[in-house]
PDB file of N, CA and C in Angstrom:
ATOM      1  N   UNK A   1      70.680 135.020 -44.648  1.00  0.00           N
ATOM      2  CA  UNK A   1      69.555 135.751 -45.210  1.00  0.00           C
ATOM      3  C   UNK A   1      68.540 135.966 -44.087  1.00  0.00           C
ATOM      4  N   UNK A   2      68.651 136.846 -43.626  1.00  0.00           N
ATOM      5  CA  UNK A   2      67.695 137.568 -42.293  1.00  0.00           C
ATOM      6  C   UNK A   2      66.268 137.248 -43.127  1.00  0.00           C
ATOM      7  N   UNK A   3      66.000 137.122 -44.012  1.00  0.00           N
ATOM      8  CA  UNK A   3      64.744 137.710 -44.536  1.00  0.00           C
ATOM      9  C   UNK A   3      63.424 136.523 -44.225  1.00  0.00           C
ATOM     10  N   UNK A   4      64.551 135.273 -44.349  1.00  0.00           N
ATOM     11  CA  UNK A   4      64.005 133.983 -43.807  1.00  0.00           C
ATOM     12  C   UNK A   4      63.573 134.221 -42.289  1.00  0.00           C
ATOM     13  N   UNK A   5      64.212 134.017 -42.126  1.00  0.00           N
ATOM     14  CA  UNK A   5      63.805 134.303 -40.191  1.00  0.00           C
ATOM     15  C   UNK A   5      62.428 135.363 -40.015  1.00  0.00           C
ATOM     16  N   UNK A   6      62.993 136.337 -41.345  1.00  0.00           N
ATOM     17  CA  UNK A   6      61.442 137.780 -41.089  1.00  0.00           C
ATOM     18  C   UNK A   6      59.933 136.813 -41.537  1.00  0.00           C
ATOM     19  N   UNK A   7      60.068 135.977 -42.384  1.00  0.00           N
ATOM     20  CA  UNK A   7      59.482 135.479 -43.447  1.00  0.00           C
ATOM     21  C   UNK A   7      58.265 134.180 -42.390  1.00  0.00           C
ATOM     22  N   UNK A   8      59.128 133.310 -41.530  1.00  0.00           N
ATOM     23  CA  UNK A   8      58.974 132.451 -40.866  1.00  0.00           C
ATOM     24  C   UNK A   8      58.519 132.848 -39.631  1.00  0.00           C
ATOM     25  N   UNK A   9      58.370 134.388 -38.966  1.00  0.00           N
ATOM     26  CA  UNK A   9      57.687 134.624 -38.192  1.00  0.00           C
ATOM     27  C   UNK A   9      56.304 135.195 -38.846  1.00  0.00           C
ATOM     28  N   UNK A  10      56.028 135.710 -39.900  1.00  0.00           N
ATOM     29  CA  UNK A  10      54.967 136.859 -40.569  1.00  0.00           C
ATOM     30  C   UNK A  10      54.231 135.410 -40.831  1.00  0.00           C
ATOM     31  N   UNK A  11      54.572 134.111 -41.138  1.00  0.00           N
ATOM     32  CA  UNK A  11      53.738 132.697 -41.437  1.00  0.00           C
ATOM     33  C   UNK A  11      53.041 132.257 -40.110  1.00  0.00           C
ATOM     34  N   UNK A  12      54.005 132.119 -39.470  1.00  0.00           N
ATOM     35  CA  UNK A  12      53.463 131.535 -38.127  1.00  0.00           C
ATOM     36  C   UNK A  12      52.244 132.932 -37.924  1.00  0.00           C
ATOM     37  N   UNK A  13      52.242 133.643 -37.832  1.00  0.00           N
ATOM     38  CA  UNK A  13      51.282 134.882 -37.805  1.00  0.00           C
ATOM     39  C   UNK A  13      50.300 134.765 -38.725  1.00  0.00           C
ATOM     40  N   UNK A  14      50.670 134.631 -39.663  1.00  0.00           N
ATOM     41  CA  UNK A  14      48.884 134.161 -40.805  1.00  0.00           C
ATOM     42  C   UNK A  14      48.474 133.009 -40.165  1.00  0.00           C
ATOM     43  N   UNK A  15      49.160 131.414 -40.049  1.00  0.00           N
ATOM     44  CA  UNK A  15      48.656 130.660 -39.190  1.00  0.00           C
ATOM     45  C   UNK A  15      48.232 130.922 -38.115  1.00  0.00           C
ATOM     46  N   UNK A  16      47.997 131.375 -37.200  1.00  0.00           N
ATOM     47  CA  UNK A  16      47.265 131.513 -36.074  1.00  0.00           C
ATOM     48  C   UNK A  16      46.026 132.428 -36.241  1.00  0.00           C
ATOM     49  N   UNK A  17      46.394 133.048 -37.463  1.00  0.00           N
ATOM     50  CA  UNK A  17      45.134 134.034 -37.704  1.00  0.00           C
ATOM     51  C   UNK A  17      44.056 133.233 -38.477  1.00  0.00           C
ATOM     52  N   UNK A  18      44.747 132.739 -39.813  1.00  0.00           N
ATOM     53  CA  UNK A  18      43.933 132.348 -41.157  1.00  0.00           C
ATOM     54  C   UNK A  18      42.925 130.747 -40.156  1.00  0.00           C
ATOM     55  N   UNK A  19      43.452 130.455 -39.135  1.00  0.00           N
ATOM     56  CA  UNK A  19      42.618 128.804 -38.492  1.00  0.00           C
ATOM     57  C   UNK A  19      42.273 128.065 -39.551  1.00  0.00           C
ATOM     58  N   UNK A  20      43.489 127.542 -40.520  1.00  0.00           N
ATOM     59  CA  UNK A  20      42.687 126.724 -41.403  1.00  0.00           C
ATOM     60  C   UNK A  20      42.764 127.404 -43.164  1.00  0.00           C
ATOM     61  N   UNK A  21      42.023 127.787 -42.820  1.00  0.00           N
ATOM     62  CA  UNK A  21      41.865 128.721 -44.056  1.00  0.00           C
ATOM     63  C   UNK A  21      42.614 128.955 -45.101  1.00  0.00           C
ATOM     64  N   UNK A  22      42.655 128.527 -46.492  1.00  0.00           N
ATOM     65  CA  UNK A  22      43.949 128.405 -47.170  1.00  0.00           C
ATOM     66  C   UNK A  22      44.262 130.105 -47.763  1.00  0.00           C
ATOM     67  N   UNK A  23      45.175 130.305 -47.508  1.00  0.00           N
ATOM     68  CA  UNK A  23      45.594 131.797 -48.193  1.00  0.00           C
ATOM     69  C   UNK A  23      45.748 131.869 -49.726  1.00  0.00           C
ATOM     70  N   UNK A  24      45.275 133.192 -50.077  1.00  0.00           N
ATOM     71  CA  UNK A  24      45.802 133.936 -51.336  1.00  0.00           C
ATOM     72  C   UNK A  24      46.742 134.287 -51.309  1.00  0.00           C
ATOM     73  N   UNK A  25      46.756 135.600 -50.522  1.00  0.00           N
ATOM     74  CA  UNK A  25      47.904 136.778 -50.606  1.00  0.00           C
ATOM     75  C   UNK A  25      47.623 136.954 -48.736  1.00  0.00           C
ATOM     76  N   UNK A  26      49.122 137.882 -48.764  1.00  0.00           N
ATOM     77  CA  UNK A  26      49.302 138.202 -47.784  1.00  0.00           C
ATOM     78  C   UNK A  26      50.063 139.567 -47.899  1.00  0.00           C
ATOM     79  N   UNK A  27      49.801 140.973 -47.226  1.00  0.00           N
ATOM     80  CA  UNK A  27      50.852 142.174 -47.268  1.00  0.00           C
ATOM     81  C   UNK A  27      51.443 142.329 -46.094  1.00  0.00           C
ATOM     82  N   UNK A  28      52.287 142.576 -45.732  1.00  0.00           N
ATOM     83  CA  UNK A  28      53.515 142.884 -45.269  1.00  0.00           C
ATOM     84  C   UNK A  28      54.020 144.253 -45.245  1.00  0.00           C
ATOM     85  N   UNK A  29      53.988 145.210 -44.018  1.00  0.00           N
ATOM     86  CA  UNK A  29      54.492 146.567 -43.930  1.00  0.00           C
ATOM     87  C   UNK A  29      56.258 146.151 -43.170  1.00  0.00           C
ATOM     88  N   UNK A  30      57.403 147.025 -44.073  1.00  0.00           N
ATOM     89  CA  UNK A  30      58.756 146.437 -43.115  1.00  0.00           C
ATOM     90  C   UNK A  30      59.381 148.134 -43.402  1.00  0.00           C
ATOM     91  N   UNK A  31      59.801 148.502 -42.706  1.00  0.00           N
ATOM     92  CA  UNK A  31      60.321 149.558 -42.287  1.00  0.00           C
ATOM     93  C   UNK A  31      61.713 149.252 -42.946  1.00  0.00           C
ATOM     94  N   UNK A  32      62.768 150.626 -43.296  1.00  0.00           N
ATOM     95  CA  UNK A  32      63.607 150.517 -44.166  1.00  0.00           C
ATOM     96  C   UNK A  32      64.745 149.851 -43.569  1.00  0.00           C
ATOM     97  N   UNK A  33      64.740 150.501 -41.819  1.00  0.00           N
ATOM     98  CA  UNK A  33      65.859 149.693 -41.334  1.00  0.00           C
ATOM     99  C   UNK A  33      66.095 148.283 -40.868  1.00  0.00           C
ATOM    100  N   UNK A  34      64.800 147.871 -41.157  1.00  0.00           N
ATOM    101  CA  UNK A  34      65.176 146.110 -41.527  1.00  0.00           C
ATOM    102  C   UNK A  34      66.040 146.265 -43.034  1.00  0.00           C
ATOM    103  N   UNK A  35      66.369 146.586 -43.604  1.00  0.00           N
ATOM    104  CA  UNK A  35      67.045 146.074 -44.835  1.00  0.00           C
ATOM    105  C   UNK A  35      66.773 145.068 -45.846  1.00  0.00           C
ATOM    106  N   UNK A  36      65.433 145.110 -45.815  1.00  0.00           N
ATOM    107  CA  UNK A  36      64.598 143.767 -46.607  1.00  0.00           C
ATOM    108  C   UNK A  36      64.861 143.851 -47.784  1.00  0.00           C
ATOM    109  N   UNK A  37      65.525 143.024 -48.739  1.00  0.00           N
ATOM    110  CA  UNK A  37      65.526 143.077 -50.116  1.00  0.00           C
ATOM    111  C   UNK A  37      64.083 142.432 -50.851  1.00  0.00           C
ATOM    112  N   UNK A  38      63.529 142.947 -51.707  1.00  0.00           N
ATOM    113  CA  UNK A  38      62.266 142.327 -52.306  1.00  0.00           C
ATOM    114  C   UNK A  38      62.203 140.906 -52.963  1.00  0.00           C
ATOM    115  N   UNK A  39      63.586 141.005 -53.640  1.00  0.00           N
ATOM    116  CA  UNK A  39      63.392 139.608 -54.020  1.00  0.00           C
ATOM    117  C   UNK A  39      63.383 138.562 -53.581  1.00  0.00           C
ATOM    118  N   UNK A  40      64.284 138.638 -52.357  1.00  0.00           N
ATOM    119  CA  UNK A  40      64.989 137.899 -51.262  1.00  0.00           C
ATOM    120  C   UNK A  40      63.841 137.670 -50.367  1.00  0.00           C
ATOM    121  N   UNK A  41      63.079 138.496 -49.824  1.00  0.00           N
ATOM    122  CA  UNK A  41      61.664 138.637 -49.274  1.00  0.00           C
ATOM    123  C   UNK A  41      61.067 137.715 -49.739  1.00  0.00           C
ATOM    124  N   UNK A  42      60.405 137.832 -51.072  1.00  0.00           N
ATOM    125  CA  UNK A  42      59.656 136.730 -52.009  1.00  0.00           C
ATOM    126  C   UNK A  42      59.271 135.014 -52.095  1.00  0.00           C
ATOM    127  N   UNK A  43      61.354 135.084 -52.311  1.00  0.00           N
ATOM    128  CA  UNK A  43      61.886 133.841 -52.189  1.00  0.00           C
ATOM    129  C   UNK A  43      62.045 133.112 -50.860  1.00  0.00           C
ATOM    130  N   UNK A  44      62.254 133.923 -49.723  1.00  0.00           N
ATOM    131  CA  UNK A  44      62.039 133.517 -48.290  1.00  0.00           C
ATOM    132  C   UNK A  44      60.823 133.191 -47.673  1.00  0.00           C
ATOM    133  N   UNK A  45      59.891 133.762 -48.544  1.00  0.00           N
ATOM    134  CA  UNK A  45      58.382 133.996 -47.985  1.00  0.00           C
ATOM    135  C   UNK A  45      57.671 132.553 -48.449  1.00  0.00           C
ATOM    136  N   UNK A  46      58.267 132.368 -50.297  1.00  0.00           N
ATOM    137  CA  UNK A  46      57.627 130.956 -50.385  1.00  0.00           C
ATOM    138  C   UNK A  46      58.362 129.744 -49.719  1.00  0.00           C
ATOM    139  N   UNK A  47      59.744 129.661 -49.180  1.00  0.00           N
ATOM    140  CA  UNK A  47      60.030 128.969 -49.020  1.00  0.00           C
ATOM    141  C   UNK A  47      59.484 128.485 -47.205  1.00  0.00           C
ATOM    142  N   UNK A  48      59.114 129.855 -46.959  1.00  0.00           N
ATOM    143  CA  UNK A  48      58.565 129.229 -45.167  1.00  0.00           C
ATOM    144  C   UNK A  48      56.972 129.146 -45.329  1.00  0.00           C
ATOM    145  N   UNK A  49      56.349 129.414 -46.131  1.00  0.00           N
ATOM    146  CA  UNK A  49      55.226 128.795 -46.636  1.00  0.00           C
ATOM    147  C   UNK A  49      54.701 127.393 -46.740  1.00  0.00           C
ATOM    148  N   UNK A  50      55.477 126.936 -47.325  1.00  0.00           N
ATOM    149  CA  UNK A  50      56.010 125.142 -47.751  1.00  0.00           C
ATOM    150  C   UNK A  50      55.295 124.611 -46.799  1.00  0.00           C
ATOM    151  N   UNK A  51      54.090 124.147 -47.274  1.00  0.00           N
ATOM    152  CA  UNK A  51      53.153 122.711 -46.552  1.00  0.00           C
ATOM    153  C   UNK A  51      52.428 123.713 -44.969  1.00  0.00           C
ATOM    154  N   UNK A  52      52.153 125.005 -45.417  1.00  0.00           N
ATOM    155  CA  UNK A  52      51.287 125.617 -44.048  1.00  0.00           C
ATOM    156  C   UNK A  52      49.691 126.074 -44.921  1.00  0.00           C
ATOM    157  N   UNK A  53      48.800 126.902 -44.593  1.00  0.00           N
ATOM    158  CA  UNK A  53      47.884 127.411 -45.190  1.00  0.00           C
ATOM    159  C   UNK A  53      48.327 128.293 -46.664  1.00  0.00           C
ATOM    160  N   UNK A  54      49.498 128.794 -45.841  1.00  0.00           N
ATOM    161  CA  UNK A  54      50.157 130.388 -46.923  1.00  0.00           C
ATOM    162  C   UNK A  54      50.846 129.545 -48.406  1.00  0.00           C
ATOM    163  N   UNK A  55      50.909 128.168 -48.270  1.00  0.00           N
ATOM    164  CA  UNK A  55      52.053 127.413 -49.294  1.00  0.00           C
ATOM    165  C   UNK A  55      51.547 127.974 -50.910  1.00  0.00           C
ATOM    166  N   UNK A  56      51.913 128.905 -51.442  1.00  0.00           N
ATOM    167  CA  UNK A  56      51.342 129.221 -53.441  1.00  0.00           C
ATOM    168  C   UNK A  56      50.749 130.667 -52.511  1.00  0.00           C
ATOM    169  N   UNK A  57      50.573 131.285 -51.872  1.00  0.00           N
ATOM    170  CA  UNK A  57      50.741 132.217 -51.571  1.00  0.00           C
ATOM    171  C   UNK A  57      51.158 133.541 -51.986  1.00  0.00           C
ATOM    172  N   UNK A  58      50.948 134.561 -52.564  1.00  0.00           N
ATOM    173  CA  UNK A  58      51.493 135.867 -53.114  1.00  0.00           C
ATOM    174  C   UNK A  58      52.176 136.849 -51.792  1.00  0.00           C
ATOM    175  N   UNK A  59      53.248 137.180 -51.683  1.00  0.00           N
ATOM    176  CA  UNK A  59      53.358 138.594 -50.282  1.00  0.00           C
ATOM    177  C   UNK A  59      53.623 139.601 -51.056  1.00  0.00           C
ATOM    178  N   UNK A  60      52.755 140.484 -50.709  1.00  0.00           N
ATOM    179  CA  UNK A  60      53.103 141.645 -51.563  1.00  0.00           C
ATOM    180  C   UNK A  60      54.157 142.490 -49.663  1.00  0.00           C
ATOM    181  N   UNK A  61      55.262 143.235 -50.381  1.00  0.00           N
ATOM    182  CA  UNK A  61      55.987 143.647 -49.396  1.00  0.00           C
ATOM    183  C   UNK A  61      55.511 145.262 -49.676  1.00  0.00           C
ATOM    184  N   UNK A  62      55.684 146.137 -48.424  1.00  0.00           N
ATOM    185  CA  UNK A  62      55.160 148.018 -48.482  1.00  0.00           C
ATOM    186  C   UNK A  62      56.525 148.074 -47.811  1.00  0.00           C
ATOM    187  N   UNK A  63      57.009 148.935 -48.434  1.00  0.00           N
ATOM    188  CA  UNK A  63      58.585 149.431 -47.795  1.00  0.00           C
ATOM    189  C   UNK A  63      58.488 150.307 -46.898  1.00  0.00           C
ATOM    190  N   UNK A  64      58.529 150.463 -46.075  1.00  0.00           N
ATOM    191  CA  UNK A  64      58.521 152.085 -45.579  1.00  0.00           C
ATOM    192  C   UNK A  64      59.639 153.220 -44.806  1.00  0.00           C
ATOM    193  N   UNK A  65      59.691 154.691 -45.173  1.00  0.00           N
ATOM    194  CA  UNK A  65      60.908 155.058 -44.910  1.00  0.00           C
ATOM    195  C   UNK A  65      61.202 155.295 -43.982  1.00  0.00           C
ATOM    196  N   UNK A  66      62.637 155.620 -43.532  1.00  0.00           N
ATOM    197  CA  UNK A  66      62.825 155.942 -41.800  1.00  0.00           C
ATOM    198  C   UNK A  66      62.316 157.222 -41.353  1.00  0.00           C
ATOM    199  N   UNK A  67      61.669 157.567 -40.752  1.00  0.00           N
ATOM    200  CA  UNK A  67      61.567 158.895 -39.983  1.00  0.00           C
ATOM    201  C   UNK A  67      62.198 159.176 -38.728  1.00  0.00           C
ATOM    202  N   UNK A  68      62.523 160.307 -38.538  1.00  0.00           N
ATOM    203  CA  UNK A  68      62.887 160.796 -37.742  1.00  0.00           C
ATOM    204  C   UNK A  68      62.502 162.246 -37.125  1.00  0.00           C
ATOM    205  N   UNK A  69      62.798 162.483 -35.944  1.00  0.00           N
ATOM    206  CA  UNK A  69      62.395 163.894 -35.314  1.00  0.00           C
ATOM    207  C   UNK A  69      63.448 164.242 -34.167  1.00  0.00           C
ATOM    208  N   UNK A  70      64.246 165.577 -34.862  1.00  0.00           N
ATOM    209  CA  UNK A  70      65.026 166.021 -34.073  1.00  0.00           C
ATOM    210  C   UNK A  70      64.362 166.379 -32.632  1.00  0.00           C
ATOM    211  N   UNK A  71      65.806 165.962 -31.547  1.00  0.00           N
ATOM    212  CA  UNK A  71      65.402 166.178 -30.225  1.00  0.00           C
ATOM    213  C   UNK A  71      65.137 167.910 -29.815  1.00  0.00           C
ATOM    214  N   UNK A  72      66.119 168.228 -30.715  1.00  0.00           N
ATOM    215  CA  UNK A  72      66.675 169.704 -30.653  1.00  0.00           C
ATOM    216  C   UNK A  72      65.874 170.447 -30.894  1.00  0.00           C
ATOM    217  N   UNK A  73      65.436 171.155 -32.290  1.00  0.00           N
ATOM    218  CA  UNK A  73      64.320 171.778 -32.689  1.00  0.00           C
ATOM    219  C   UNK A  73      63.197 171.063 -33.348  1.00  0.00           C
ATOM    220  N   UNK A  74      62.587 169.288 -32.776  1.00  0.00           N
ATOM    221  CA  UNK A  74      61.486 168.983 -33.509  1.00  0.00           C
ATOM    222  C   UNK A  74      61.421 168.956 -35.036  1.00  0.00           C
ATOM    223  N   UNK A  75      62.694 169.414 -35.939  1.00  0.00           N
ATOM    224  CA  UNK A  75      62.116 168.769 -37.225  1.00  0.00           C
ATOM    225  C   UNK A  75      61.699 167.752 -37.706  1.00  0.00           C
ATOM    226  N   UNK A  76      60.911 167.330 -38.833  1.00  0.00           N
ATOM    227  CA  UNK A  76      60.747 166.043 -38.770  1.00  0.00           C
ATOM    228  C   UNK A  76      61.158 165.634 -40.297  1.00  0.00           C
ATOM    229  N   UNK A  77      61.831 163.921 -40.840  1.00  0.00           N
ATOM    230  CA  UNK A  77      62.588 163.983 -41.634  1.00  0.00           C
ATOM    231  C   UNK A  77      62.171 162.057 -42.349  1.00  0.00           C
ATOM    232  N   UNK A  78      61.998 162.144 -43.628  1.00  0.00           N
ATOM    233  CA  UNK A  78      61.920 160.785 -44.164  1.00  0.00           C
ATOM    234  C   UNK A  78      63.249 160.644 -44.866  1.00  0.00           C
ATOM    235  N   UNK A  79      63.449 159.735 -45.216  1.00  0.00           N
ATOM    236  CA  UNK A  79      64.441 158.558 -45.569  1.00  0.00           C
ATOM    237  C   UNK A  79      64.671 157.030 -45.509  1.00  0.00           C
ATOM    238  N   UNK A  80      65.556 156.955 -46.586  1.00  0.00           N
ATOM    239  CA  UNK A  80      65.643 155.794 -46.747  1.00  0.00           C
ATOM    240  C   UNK A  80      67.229 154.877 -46.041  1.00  0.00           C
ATOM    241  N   UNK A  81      67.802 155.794 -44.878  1.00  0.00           N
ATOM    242  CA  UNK A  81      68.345 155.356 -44.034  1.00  0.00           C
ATOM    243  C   UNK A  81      68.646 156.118 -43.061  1.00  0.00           C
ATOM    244  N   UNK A  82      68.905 156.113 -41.833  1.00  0.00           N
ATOM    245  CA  UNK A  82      68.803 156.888 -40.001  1.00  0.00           C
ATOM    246  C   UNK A  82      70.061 157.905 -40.952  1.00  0.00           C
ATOM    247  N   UNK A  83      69.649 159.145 -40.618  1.00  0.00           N
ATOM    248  CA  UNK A  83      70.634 160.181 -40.491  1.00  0.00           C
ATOM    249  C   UNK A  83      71.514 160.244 -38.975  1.00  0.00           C
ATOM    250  N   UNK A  84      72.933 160.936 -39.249  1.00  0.00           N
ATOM    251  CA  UNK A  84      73.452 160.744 -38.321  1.00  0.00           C
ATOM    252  C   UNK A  84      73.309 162.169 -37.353  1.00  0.00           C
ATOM    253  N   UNK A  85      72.693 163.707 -38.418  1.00  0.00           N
ATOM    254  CA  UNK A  85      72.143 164.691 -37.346  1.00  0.00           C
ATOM    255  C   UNK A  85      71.081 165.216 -38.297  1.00  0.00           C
ATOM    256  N   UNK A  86      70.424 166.472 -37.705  1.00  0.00           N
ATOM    257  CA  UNK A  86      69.288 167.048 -38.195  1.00  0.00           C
ATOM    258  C   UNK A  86      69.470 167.497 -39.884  1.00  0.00           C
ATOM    259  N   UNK A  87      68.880 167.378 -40.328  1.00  0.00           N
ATOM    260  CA  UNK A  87      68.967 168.452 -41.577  1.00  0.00           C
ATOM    261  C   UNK A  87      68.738 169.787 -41.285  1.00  0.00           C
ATOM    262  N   UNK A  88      68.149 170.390 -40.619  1.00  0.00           N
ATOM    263  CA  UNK A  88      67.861 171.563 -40.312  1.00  0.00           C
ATOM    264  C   UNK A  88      68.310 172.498 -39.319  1.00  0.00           C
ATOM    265  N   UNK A  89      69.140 171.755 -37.937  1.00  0.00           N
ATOM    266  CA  UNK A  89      70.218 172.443 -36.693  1.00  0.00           C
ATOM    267  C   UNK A  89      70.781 171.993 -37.087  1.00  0.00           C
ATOM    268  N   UNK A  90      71.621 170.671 -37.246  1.00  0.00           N
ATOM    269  CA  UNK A  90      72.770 169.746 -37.677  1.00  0.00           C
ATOM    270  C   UNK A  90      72.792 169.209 -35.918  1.00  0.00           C
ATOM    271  N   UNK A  91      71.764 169.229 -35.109  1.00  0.00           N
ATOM    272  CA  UNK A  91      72.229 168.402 -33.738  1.00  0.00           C
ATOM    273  C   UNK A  91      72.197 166.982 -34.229  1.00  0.00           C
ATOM    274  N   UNK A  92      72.709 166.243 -33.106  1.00  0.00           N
ATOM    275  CA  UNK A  92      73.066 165.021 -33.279  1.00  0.00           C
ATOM    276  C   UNK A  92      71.843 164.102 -32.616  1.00  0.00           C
ATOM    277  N   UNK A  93      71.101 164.417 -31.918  1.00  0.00           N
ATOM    278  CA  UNK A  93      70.467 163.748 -31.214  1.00  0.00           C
ATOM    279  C   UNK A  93      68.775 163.752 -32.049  1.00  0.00           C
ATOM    280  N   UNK A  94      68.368 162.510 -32.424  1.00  0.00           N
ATOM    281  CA  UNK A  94      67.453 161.972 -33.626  1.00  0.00           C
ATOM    282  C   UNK A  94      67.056 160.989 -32.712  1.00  0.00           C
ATOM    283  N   UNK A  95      65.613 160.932 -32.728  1.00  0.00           N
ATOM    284  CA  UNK A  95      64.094 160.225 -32.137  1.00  0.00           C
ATOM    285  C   UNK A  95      63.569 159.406 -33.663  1.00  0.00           C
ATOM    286  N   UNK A  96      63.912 158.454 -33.596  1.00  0.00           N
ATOM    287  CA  UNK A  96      63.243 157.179 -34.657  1.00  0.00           C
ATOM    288  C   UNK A  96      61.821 157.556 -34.932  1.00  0.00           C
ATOM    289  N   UNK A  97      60.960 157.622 -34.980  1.00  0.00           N
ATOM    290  CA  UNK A  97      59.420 157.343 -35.296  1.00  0.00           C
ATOM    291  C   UNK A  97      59.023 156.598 -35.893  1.00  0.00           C
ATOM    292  N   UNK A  98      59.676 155.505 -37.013  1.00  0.00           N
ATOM    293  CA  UNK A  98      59.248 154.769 -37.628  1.00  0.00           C
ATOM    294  C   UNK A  98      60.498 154.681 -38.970  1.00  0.00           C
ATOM    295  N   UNK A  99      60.240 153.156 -39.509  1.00  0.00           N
ATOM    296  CA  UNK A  99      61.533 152.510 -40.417  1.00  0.00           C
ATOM    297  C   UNK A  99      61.555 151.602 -39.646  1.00  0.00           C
ATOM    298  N   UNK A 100      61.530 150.946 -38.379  1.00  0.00           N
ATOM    299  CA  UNK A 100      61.699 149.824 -37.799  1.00  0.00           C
ATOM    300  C   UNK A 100      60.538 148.975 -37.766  1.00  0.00           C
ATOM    301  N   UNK A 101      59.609 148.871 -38.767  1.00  0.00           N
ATOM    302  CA  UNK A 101      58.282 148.412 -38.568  1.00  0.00           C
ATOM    303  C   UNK A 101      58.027 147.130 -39.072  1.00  0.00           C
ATOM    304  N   UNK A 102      57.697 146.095 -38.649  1.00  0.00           N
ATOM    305  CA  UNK A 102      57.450 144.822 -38.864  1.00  0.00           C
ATOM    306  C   UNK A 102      55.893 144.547 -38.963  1.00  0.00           C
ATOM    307  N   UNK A 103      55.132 144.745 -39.750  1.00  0.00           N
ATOM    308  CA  UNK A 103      53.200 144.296 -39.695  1.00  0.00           C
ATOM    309  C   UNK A 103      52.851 143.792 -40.894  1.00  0.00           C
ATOM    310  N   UNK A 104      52.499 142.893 -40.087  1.00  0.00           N
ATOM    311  CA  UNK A 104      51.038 141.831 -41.077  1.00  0.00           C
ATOM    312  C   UNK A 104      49.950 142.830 -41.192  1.00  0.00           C
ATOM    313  N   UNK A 105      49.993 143.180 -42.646  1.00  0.00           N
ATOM    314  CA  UNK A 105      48.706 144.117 -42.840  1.00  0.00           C
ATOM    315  C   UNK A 105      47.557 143.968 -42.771  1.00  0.00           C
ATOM    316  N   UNK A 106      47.421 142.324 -43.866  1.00  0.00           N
ATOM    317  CA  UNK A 106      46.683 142.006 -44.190  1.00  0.00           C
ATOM    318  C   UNK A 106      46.399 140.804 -44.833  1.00  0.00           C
ATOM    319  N   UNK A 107      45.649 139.656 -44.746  1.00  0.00           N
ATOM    320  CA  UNK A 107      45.514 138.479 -45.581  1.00  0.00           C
ATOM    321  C   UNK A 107      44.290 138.038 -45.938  1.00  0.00           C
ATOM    322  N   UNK A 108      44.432 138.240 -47.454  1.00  0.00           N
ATOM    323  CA  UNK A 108      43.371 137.376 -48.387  1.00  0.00           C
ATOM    324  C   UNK A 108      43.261 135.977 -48.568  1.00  0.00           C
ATOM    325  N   UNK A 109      42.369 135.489 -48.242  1.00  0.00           N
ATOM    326  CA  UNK A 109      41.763 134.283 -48.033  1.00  0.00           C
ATOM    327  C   UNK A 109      41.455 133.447 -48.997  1.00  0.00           C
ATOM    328  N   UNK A 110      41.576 132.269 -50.058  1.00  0.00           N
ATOM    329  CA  UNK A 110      41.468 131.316 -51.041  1.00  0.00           C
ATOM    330  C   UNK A 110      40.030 131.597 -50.633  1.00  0.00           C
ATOM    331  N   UNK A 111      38.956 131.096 -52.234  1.00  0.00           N
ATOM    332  CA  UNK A 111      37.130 131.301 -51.778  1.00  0.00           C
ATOM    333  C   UNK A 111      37.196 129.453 -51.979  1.00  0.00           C
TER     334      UNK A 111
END
């Protein structure tokens, strides 16, 4: 379950941020071609939580889709997985822009 490993770095990242500070919530931006399942996310997220600031913690996860931009004629294209050519020439050659995105958006703080 990759999602652990995603889960256990985005913690260590509120820890160094939150100094202490016990967490609420935390959001999470992951691009489609991580392959993050939500539930799996969830369950990974409380379990690397366990005894840090984030432990009872909420993650809300933002999916986001792949884009792309042909090399060829510059179209530009969302989805929810890398095409293998343009929709619009049919060239083969595709510039990522985003779907690979890993960010700590944001974390709410216990009062």
């Amino acid at each position: 379950m990759h999602e652990l490993g995603m889960c256990e770095a985005v913690v260590a990242a509120v820890e160094a941020r939150a100094q202490g500070r016990r967490v609420r919530r935390v959001r999470v931006r992951v691009g489609r071609l991580h392959r993050v399942e939500p539930g799996a996310f969830a369950q990974a997220f409380s379990l690397a939580a366990e005894g840090t600031v984030a432990e009872a913690a909420a993650a809300e996860l933002v999916v986001l889709p792949v884009r792309t931009r042909c090399l060829s004629c510059g179209a530009l294209s969302e989805g929810d997985d890398r095409q293998g050519t343009c929709g619009s020439c049919g060239h083969p050659a595709l510039e990522v822009l985003g779907g690979d995105e890993l960010v700590l958006e944001s974390i709410e703080y216990r009062s």
